[in-house]
Protein backbone atom coordinates (compact mmCIF):
# COMPACT_ATOMS: atom_id res chain seq x y z
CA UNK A 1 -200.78 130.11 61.19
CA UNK A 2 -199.79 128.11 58.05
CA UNK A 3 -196.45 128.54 58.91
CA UNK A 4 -196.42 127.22 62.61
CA UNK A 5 -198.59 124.30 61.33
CA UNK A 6 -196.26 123.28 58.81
CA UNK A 7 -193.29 123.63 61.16
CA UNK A 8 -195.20 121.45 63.65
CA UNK A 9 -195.97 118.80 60.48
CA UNK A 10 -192.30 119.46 59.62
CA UNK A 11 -190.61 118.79 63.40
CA UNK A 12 -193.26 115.51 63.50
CA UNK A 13 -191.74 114.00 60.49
CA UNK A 14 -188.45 114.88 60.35
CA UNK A 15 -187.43 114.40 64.06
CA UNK A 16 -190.18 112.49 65.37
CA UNK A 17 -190.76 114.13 68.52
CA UNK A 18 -193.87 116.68 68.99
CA UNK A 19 -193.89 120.25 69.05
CA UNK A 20 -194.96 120.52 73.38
CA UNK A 21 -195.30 124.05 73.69
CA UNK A 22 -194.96 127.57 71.85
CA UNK A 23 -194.53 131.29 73.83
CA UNK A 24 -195.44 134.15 71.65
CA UNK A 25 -196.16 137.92 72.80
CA UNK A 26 -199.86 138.62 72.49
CA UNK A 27 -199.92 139.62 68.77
CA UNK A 28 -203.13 138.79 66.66
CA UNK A 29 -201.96 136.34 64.36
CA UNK A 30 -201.22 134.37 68.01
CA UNK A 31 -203.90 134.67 69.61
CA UNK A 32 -206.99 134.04 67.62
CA UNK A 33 -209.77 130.94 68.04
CA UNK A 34 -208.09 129.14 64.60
CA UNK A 35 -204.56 128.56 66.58
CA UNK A 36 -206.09 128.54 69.87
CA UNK A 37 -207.99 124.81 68.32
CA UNK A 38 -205.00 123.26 66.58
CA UNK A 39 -202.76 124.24 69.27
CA UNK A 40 -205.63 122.13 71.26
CA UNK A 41 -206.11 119.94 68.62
CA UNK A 42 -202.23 118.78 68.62
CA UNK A 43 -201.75 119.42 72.60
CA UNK A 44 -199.51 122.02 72.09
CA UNK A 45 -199.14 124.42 75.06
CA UNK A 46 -198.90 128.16 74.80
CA UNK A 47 -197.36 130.39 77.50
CA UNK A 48 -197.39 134.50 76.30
CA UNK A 49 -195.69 136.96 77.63
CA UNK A 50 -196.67 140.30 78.70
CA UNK A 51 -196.84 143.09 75.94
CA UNK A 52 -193.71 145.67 75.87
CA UNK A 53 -191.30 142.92 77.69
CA UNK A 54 -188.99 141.36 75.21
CA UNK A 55 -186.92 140.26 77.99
CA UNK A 56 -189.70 137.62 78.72
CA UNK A 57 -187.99 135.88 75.84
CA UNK A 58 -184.88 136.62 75.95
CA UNK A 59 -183.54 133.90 74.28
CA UNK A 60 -185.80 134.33 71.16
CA UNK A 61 -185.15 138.25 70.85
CA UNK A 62 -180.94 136.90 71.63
CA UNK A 63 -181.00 135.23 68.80
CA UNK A 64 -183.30 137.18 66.29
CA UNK A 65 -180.71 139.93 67.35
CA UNK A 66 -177.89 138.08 66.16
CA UNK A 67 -179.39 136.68 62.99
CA UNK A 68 -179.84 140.69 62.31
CA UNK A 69 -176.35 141.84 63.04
CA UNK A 70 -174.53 138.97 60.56
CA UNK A 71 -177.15 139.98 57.93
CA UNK A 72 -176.37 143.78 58.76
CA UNK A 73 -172.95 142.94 58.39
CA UNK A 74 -172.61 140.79 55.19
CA UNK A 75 -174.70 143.16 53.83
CA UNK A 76 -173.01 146.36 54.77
CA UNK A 77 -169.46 144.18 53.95
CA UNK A 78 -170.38 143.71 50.28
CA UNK A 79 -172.42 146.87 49.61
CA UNK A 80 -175.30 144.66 48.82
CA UNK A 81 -178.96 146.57 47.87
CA UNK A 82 -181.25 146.81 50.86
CA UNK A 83 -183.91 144.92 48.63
CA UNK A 84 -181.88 141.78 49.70
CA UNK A 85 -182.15 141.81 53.47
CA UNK A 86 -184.50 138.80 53.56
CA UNK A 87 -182.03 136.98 51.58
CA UNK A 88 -179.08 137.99 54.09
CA UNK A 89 -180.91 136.89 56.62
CA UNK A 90 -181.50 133.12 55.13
CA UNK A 91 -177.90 133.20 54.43
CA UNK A 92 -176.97 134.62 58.28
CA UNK A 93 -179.32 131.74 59.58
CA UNK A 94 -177.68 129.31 57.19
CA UNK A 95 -174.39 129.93 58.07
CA UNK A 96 -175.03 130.58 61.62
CA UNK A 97 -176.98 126.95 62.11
CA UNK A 98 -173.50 125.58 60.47
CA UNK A 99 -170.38 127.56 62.40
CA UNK A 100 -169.49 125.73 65.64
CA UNK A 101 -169.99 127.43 69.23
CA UNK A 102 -168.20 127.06 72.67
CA UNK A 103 -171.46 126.99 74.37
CA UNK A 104 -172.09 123.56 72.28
CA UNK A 105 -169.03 121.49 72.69
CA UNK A 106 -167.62 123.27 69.64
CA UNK A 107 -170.14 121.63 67.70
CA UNK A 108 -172.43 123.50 65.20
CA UNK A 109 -176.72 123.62 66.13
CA UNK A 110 -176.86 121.02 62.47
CA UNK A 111 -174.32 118.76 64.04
CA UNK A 112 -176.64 118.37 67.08
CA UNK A 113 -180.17 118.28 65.55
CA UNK A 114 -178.91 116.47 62.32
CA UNK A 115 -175.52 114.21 63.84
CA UNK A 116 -173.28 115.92 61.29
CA UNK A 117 -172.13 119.47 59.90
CA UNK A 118 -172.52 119.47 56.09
CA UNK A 119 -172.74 122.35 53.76
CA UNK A 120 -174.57 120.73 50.98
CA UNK A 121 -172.55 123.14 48.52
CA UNK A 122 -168.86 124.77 49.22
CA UNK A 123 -169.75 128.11 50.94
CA UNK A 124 -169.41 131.55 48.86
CA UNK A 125 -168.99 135.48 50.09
CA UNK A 126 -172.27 136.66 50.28
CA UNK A 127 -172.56 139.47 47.88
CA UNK A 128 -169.97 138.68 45.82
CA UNK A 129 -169.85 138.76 41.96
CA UNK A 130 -170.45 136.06 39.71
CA UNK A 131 -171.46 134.24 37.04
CA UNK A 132 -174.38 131.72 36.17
CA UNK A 133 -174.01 129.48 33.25
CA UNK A 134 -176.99 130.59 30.96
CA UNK A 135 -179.14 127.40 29.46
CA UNK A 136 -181.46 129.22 27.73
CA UNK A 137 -181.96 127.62 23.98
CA UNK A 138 -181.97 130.89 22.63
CA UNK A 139 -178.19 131.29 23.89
CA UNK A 140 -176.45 130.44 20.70
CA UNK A 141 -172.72 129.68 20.23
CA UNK A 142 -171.90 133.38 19.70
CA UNK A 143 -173.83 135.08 22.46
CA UNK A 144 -172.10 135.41 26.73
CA UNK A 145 -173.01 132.16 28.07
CA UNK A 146 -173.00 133.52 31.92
CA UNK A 147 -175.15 136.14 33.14
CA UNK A 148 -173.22 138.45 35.46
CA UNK A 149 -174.94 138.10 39.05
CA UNK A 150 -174.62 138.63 42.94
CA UNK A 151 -174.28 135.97 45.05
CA UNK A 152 -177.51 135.97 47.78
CA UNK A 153 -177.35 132.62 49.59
CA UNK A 154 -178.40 128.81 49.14
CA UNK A 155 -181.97 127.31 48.09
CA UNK A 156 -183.66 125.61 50.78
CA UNK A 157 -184.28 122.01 49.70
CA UNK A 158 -182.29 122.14 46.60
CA UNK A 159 -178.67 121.36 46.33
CA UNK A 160 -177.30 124.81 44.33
CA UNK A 161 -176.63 128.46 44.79
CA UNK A 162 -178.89 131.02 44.93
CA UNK A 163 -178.13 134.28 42.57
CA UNK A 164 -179.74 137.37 41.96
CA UNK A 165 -179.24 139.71 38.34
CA UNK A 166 -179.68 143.00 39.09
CA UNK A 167 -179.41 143.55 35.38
CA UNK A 168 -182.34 140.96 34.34
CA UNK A 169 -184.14 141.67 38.06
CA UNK A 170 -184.35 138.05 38.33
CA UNK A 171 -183.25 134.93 40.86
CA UNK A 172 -181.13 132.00 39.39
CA UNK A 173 -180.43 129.14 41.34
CA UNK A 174 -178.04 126.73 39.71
CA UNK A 175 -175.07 124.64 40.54
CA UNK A 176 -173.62 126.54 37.26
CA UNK A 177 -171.88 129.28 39.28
C-alpha cells in the first residue's frame, strides 16, 4: 500500500500526469477497504483479473519475466551469491530502462519518459571485482586503503556505485571505485 501510494505521489510530481488506473490479480494486499478508499480517494480505477490467469496481464508477467532472466543471467555470468538477487534485479531494471529497443524507435524507455538516455555513472560488469576507497579515520597511512568488494549495481537517487564486501558483510556506495 505504501508503496503504490508513493509511486502515485511520485508519478504526480515528477511527470505531472495522474496515475488513471491500476490491474492487479486478486491478492490481499490489493484488495482490502484501505486501497479500495485512496484508490477512490485519488480516482484511480482498478480492473483485476481472474485468479490462476497470468495471461490476463500479459504484458506485466512479459516484462517481470525478462527483468528475471537478465538478473538470472548476470548473476549466473559472474558467479555472484544468491543473497544478491534483489540487487541483480535493480541492476537488470536499471540497465534494461537504459538499452535501446526496436519496438521504441531504437530509443531506450528513459529516453521516452525522461527526453534523454543518461547513465548518471559509466556502467560496470555486474559482479565484478573491485575496490572502494576506504575513508574511515582509523585508516592510517600504513594500513590497505580499498576494501576488496563486488560490484552489485547503482544507488537510486544518489550519483555512485553500489558495492557489496563479502568479507566485512557490508554495502558501500561511493564514487571511490
Amino acid at each position: 500500500f505504501e508503496c503504490l501510494k508513493d509511486f502515485c505521489a511520485y508519478v504526480k510530481t515528477q511527470f505531472k500526469v495522474q496515475v488513471q488506473m491500476i490491474r492487479t490479480d486478486n491478492g490481499t494486499e490489493y484488495v482490502n477497504r484501505r486501497l479500495e478508499e485512496f484508490l477512490s480517494d485519488q480516482g484511480i480505477l482498478r480492473q483485476t483479473y481472474c485468479p490462476d490467469t497470468p495471461p490476463q496481464n500479459g504484458v506485466a508477467e512479459r516484462k517481470n519475466w525478462h527483468i528475471l532472466e537478465v538478473a538470472h543471467s548476470i548473476m549466473y555470468t559472474m558467479n555472484v551469491p544468491k543473497c544478491l538477487w534483489g540487487e541483480a534485479v535493480l541492476t537488470a531494471t536499471y540497465l534494461i530502462n537504459r538499452t535501446p529497443s526496436m519496438i521504441l524507435g531504437m530509443k531506450s524507455p528513459c529516453e521516452l519518459l525522461l527526453g534523454e538516455n543518461k547513465f548518471s555513472v559509466p556502467p560496470k560488469v555486474f559482479g565484478c571485482t573491485c575496490f572502494v576507497r576506504d575513508h574511515r579515520p582509523a585508516v592510517n597511512k600504513l594500513d590497505p586503503r580499498a576494501v576488496k568488494c563486488i560490484f552489485i549495481g547503482y544507488p537510486s537517487g544518489q550519483r555512485g556505485y553500489k558495492c557489496w564486501s563479502p568479507s566485512d558483510r557490508r554495502t558501500f556506495v561511493s564514487m571511490d571505485v
